[in-house]
Protein backbone atom coordinates (compact mmCIF):
# COMPACT_ATOMS: atom_id res chain seq x y z
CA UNK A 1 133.30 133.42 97.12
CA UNK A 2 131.37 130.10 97.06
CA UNK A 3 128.88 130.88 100.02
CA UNK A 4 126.04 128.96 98.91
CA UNK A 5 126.31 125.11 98.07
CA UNK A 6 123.97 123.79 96.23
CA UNK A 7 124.31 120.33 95.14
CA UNK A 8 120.36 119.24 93.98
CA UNK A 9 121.43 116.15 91.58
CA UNK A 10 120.02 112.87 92.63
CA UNK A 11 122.86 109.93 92.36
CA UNK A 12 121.97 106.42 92.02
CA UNK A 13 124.65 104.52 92.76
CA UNK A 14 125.34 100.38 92.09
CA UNK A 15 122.24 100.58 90.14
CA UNK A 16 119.67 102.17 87.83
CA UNK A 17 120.05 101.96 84.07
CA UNK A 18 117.35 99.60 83.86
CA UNK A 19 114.92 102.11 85.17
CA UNK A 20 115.91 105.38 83.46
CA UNK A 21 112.67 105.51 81.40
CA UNK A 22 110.89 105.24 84.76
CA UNK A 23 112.88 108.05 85.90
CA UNK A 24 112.19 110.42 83.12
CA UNK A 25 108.67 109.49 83.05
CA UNK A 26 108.02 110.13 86.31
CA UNK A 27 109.27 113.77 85.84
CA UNK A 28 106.50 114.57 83.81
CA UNK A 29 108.84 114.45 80.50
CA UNK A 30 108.12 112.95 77.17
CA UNK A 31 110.39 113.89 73.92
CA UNK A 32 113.90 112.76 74.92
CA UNK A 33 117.35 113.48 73.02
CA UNK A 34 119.46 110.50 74.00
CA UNK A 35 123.19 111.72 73.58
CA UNK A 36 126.20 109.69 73.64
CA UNK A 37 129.64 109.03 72.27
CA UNK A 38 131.27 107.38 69.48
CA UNK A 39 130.03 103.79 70.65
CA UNK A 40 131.52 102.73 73.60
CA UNK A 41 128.07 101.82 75.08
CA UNK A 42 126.99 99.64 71.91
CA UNK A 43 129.81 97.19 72.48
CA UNK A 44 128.99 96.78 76.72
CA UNK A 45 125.66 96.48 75.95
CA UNK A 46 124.63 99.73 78.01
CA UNK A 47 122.95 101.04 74.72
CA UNK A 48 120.00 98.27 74.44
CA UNK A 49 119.44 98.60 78.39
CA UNK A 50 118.69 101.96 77.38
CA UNK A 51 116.66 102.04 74.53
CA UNK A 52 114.83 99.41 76.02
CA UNK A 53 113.41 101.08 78.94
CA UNK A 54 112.83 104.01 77.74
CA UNK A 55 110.50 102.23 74.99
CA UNK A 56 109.30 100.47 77.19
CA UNK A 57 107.94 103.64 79.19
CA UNK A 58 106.59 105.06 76.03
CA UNK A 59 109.48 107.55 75.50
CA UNK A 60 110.28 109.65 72.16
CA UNK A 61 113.53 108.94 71.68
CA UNK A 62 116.16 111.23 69.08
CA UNK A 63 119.43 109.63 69.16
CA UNK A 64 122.60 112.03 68.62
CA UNK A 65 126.14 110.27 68.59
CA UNK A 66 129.81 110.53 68.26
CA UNK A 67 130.44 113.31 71.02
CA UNK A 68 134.39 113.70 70.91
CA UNK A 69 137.00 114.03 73.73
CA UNK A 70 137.06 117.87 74.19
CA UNK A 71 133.45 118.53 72.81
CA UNK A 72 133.09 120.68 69.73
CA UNK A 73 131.05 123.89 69.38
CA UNK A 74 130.32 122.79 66.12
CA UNK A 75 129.25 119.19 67.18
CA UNK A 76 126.09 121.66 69.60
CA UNK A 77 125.35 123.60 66.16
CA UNK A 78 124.79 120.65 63.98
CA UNK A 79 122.36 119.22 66.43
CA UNK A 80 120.49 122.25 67.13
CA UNK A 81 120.02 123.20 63.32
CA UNK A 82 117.82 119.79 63.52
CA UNK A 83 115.17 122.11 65.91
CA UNK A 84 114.32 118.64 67.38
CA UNK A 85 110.98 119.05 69.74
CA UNK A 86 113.13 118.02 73.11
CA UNK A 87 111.81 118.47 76.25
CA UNK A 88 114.54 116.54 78.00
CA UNK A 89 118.10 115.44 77.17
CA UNK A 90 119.49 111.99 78.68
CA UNK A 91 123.36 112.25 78.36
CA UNK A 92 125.30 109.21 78.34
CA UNK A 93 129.06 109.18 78.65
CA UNK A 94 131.54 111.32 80.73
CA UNK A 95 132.40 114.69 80.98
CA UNK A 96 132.34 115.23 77.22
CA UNK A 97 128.96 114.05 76.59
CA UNK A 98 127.44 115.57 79.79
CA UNK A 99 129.28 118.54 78.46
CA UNK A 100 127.39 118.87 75.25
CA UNK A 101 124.46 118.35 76.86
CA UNK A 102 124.59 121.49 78.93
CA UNK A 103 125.90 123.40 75.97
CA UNK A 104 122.46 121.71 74.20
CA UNK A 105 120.41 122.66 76.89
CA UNK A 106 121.54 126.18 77.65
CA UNK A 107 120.96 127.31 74.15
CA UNK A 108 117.70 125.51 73.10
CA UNK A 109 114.72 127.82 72.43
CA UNK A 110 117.09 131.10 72.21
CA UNK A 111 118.44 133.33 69.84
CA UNK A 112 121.79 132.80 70.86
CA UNK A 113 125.00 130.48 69.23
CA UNK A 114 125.86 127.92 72.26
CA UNK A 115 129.49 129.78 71.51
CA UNK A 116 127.85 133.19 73.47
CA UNK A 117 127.88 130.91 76.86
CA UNK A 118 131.20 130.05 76.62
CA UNK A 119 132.81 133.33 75.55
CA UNK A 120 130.80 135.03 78.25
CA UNK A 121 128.56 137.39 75.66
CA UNK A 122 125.48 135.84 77.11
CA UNK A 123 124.71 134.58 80.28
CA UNK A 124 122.16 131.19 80.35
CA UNK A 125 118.71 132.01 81.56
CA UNK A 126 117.16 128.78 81.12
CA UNK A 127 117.85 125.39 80.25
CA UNK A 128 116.50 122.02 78.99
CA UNK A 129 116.61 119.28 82.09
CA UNK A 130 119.33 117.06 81.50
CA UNK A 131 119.59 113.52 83.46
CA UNK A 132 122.69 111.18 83.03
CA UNK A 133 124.20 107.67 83.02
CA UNK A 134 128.02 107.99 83.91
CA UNK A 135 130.34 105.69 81.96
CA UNK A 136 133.83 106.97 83.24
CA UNK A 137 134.79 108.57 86.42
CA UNK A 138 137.17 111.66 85.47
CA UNK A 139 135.21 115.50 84.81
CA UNK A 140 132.46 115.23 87.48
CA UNK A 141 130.32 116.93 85.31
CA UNK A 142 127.53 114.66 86.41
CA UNK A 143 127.25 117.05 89.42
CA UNK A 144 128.83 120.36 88.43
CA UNK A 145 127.15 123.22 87.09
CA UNK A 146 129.92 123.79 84.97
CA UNK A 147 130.22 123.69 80.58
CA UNK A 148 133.49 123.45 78.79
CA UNK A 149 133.38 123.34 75.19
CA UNK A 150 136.12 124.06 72.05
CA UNK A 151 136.09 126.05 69.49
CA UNK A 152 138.68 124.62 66.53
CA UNK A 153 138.25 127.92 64.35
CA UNK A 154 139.58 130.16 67.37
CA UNK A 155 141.70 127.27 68.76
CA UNK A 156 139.94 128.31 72.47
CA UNK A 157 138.23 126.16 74.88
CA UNK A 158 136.32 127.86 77.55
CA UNK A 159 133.38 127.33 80.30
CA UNK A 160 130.80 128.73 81.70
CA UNK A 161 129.23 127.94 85.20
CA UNK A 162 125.68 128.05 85.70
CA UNK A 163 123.10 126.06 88.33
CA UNK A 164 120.45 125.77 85.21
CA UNK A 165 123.14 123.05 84.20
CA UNK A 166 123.17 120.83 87.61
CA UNK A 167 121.45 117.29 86.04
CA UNK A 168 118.62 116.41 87.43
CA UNK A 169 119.94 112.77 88.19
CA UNK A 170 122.94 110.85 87.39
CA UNK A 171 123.17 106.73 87.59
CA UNK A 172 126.47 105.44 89.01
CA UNK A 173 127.06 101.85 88.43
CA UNK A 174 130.31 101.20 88.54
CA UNK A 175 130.37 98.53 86.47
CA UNK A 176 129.60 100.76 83.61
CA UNK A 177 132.99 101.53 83.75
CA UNK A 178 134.97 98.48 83.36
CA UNK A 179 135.19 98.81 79.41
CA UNK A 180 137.22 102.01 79.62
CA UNK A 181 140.91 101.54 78.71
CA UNK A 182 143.52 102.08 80.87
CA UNK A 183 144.80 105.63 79.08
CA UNK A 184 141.12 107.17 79.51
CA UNK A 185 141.00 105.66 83.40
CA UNK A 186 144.55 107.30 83.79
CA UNK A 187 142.99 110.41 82.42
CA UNK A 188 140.19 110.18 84.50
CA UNK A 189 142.56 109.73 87.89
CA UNK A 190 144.61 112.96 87.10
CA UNK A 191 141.53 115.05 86.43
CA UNK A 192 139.38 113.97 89.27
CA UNK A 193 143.27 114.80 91.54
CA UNK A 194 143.26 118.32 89.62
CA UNK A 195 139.63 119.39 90.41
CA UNK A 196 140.72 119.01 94.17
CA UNK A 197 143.98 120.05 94.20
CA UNK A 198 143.11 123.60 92.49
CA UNK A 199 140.74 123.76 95.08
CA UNK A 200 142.68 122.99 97.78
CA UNK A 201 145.85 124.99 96.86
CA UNK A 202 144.30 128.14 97.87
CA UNK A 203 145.00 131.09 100.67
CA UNK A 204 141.49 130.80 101.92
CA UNK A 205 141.99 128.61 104.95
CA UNK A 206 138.08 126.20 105.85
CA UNK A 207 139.48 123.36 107.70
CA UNK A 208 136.34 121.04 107.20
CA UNK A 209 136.59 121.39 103.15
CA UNK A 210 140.26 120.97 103.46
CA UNK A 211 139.84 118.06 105.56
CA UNK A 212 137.21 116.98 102.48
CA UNK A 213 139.85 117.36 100.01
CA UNK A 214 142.79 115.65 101.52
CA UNK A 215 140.28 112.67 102.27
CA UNK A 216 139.56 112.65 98.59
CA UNK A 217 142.81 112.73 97.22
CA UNK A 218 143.85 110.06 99.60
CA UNK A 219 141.18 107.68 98.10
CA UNK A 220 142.50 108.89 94.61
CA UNK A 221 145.93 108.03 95.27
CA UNK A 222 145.26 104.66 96.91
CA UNK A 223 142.63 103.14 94.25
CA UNK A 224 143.65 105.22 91.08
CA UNK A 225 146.62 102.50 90.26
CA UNK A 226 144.29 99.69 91.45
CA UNK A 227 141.31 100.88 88.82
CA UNK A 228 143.99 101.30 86.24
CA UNK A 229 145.49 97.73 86.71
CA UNK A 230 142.36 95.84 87.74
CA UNK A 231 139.54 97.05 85.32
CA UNK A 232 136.92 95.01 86.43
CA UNK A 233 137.73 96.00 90.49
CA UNK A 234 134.52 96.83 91.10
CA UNK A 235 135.34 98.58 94.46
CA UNK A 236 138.10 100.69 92.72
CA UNK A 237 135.63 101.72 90.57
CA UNK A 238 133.08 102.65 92.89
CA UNK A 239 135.84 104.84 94.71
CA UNK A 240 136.59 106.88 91.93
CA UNK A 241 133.10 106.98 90.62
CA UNK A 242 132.27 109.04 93.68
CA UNK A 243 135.77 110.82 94.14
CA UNK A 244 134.74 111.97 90.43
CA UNK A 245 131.87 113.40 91.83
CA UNK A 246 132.40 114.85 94.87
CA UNK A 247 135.49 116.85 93.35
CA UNK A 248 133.46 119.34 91.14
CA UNK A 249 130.09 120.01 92.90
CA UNK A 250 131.10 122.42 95.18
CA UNK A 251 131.71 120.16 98.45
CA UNK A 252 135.61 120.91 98.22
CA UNK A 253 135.24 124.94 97.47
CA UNK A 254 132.53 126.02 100.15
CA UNK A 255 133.33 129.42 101.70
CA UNK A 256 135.62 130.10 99.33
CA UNK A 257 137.02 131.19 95.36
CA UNK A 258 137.51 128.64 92.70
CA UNK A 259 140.49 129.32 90.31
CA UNK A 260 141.32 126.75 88.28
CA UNK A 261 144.89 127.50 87.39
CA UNK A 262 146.02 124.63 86.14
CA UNK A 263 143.08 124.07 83.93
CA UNK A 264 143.29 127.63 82.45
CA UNK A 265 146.92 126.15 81.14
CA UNK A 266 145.87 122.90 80.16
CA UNK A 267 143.00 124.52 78.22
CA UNK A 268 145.27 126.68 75.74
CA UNK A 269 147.38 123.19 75.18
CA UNK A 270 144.27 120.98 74.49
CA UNK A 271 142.62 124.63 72.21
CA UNK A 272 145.56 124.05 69.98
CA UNK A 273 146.63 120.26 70.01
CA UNK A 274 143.11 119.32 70.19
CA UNK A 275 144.36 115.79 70.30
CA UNK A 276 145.60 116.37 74.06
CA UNK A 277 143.50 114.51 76.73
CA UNK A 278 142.39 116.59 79.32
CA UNK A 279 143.93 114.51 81.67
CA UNK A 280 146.61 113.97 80.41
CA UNK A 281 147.41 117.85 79.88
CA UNK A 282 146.79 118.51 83.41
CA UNK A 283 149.51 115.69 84.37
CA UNK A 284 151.86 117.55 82.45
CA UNK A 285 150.58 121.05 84.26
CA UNK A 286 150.43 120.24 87.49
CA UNK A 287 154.17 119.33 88.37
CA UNK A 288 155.77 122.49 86.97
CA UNK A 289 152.97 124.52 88.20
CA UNK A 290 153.60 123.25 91.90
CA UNK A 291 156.99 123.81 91.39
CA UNK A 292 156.95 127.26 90.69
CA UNK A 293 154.70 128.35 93.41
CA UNK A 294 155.64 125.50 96.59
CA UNK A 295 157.77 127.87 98.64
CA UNK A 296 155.03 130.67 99.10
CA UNK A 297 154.66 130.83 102.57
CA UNK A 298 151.18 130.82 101.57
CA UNK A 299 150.82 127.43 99.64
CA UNK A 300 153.79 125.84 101.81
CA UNK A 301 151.81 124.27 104.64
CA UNK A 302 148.95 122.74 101.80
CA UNK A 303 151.88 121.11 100.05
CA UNK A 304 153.44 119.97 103.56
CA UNK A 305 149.68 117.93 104.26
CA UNK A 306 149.97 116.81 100.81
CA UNK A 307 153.39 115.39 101.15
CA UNK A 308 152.48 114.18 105.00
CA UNK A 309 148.95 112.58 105.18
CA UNK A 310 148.62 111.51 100.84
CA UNK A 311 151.82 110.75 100.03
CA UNK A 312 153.68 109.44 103.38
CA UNK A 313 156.47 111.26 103.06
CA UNK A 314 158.81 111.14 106.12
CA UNK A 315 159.24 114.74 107.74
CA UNK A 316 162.80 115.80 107.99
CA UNK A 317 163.62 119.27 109.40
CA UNK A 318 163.34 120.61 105.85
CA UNK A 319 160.02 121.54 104.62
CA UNK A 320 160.87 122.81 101.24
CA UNK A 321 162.57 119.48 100.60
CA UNK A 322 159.71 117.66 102.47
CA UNK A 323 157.25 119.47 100.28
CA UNK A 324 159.03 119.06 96.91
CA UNK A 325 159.42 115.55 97.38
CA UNK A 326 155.22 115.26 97.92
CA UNK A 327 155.58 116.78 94.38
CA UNK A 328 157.39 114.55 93.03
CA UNK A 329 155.70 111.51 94.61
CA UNK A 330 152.76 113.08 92.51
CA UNK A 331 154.81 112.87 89.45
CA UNK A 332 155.90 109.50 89.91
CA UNK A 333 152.21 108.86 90.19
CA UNK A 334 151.61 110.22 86.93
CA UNK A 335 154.07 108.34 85.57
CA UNK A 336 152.62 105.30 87.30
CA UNK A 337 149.46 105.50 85.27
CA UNK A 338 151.65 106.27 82.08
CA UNK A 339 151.05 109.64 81.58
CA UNK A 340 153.04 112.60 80.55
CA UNK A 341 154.70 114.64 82.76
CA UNK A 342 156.45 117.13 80.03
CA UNK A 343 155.26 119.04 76.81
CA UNK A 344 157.50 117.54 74.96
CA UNK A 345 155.83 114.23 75.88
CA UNK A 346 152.71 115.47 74.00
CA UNK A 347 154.61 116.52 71.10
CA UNK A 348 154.45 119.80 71.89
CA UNK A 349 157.79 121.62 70.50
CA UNK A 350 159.62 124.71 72.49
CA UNK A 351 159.10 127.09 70.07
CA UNK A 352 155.13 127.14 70.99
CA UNK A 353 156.06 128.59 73.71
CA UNK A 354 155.32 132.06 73.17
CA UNK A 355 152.24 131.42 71.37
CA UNK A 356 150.79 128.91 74.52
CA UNK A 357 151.99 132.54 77.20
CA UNK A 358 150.19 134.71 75.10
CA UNK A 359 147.31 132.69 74.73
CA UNK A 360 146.77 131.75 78.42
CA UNK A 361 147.38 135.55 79.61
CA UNK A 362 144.76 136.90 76.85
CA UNK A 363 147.88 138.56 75.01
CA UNK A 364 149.19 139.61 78.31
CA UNK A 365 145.81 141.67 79.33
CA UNK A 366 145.19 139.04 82.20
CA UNK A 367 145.97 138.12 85.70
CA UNK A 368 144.84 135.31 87.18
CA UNK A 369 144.61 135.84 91.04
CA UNK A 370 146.15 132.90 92.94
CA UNK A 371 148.55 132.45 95.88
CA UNK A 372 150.69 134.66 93.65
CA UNK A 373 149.52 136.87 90.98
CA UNK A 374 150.51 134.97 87.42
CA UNK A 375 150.58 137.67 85.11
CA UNK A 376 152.10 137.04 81.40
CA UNK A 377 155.37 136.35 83.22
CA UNK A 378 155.03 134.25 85.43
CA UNK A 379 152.24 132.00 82.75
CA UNK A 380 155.65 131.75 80.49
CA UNK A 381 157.65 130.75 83.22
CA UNK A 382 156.01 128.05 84.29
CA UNK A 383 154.98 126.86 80.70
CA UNK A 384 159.00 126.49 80.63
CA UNK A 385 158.80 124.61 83.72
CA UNK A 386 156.98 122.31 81.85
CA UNK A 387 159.66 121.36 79.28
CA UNK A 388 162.30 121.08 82.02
């Protein structure tokens, strides 16, 4: 049960690149790791803002680059067989970058592979201070105290939540993401939706937090097409920005569980077709899994607000068909933004099938607690849901 929030990242929003070296210095750090992606930032000229103030405030800089979509494990070994003298690691990029970062920070100065954290063998005890510059709104790892990293040997991707990782800042200028292309802003819309959605799909009833989330998903729904057809809309991309960050830092769980459902299915699909989006994954989760579970008399009246107050639909006197047509306005959504609604739209072939149930239910050892109990059963049955 999420009874404590604790939300101690410092946002700078419109604004702030310019003075990140400022920022760092002022927190009494020195050696910095500067972390980023494959080179996004070099083209928009966010890379030379960068490097120039934190020369400018006398800053040792390491640079580390080419952090992929769904961050390796092996990416966090490569860089910490350097034993670089870091006191502090400036991550620049979205989730994936931050991401690393925590999986950096978590495991410098121990004994342990970053792998331990994610596979739950060791729990972090301390971390490196991490501060970040957010390039694209999606993962909300900017605020979250949450890691998820993959492993391509054992085809798994897992997290690990821990308030060590909370940054210490994060910049928000919108503007920084105008270069991202329309499939990664598309990504970013259906995975900022998902981290509420999970949360507010739930039997644990706090009418303030779901208040929270439906205002949230409302300002998802009604500037995620505008960001995605208007790149340069700078106050589309302000809205999201902070949607993205306001969905994973606890605001839209307090007082009660998180289970990420959906993301425990999307994360056996992206373990083994590591060329999956997370994003886009979730698009293609979230339908069938709403499907499956929309007439519980428990998850019923959260699927009835959904369908009333974010996606206008007119009540009738049939609330299964009212809420079944909120998820389909969802899908149409999706398909809005050109994502995938099916498996078979990621190339993903029926016969994986079994291999995707047994994965996701831990060879049918696990049950993941929800409105219903999804045992190894039900996990199939809605992985079929998802080629229908």
């Amino acid at each position: 049960m999420s009874n404590i929030y604790y939300a101690p990242t410092k946002l700078y929003i419109d604004y702030g690149e310019e003075n990140v070296g400022k920022l760092i210095k002022d927190l009494g750090y020195k050696n910095i790791l500067f972390i980023y992606g494959k080179g996004s930032i070099r083209k928009n000229g966010l890379y030379d803002k960068v490097i120039q103030s934190l020369k400018a405030n006398e800053l040792n800089i390491i640079e580390e680059s080419g952090v992929e979509p769904n961050p390796k494990v092996e990416f966090v070994r490569n860089v910490l067989k350097k034993n670089y003298a870091i006191d502090f690691i400036l991550a620049v990029g979205g989730g994936s970058v931050i991401d690393t970062a925590k999986s950096i920070a978590v495991t410098y100065n121990t004994f342990n592979d970053p792998w331990d954290f994610n596979s739950k063998k060791a729990i972090p005890s301390k971390a490196l201070p991490i501060g970040v510059i957010l390039t694209i709104s999606a993962a909300g790892s900017e605020m979250s105290n949450s890691c998820v990293i993959s492993n391509l040997e054992l085809k798994a991707k897992n997290g690990f939540n821990s308030d060590l990782v909370r940054p210490k800042f994060a910049i928000m200028n919108p503007k920084n993401t105008y270069s991202v292309s329309k499939y990664q802003t598309a990504c970013g819309v259906v995975d900022i939706m998902m981290h509420t959605l999970e949360r507010f799909i739930t039997k644990y009833d706090v009418d303030l937090v779901d208040n929270f989330c439906i205002g949230l998903l409302k300002t998802v729904y009604k500037y995620g097409l505008i960001a995605y057809n208007e790149p340069n809309n700078y106050e589309a991309r302000k809205e999201l920005m902070l949607a993205s960050s306001f969905s994973h830092n606890g605001l839209m769980e307090m007082s009660r569980p998180m289970c990420f459902r959906c993301h425990q299915f999307e994360h056996v699909i992206s373990a083994f077709h590591d060329e999956v989006s997370h994003g886009a994954g979730l698009a293609v989760c979230w339908p069938a899994y709403s499907k499956y579970i929309y007439k519980n008399e428990i998850a019923l009246p959260k699927f009835l607000r959904l369908a009333y107050e974010v996606f206008m639909i007119p009540k009738t006197n049939d609330p299964y068909k009212d809420a079944y047509d909120g998820i389909l306005k969802l899908e149409d959504f999706f398909k809005a933004l050109n994502m995938p609604t099916r498996l078979n739209d990621l190339g993903i072939k029926i016969e994986e099938l079994e291999e995707l149930s047994l994965a996701v239910s831990w060879n049918k050892t696990r049950v993941i607690e929800d409105v219903i109990p999804l045992t190894y059963n039900e996990m199939k049955d809605i992985y079929k849901l998802m080629y229908e």
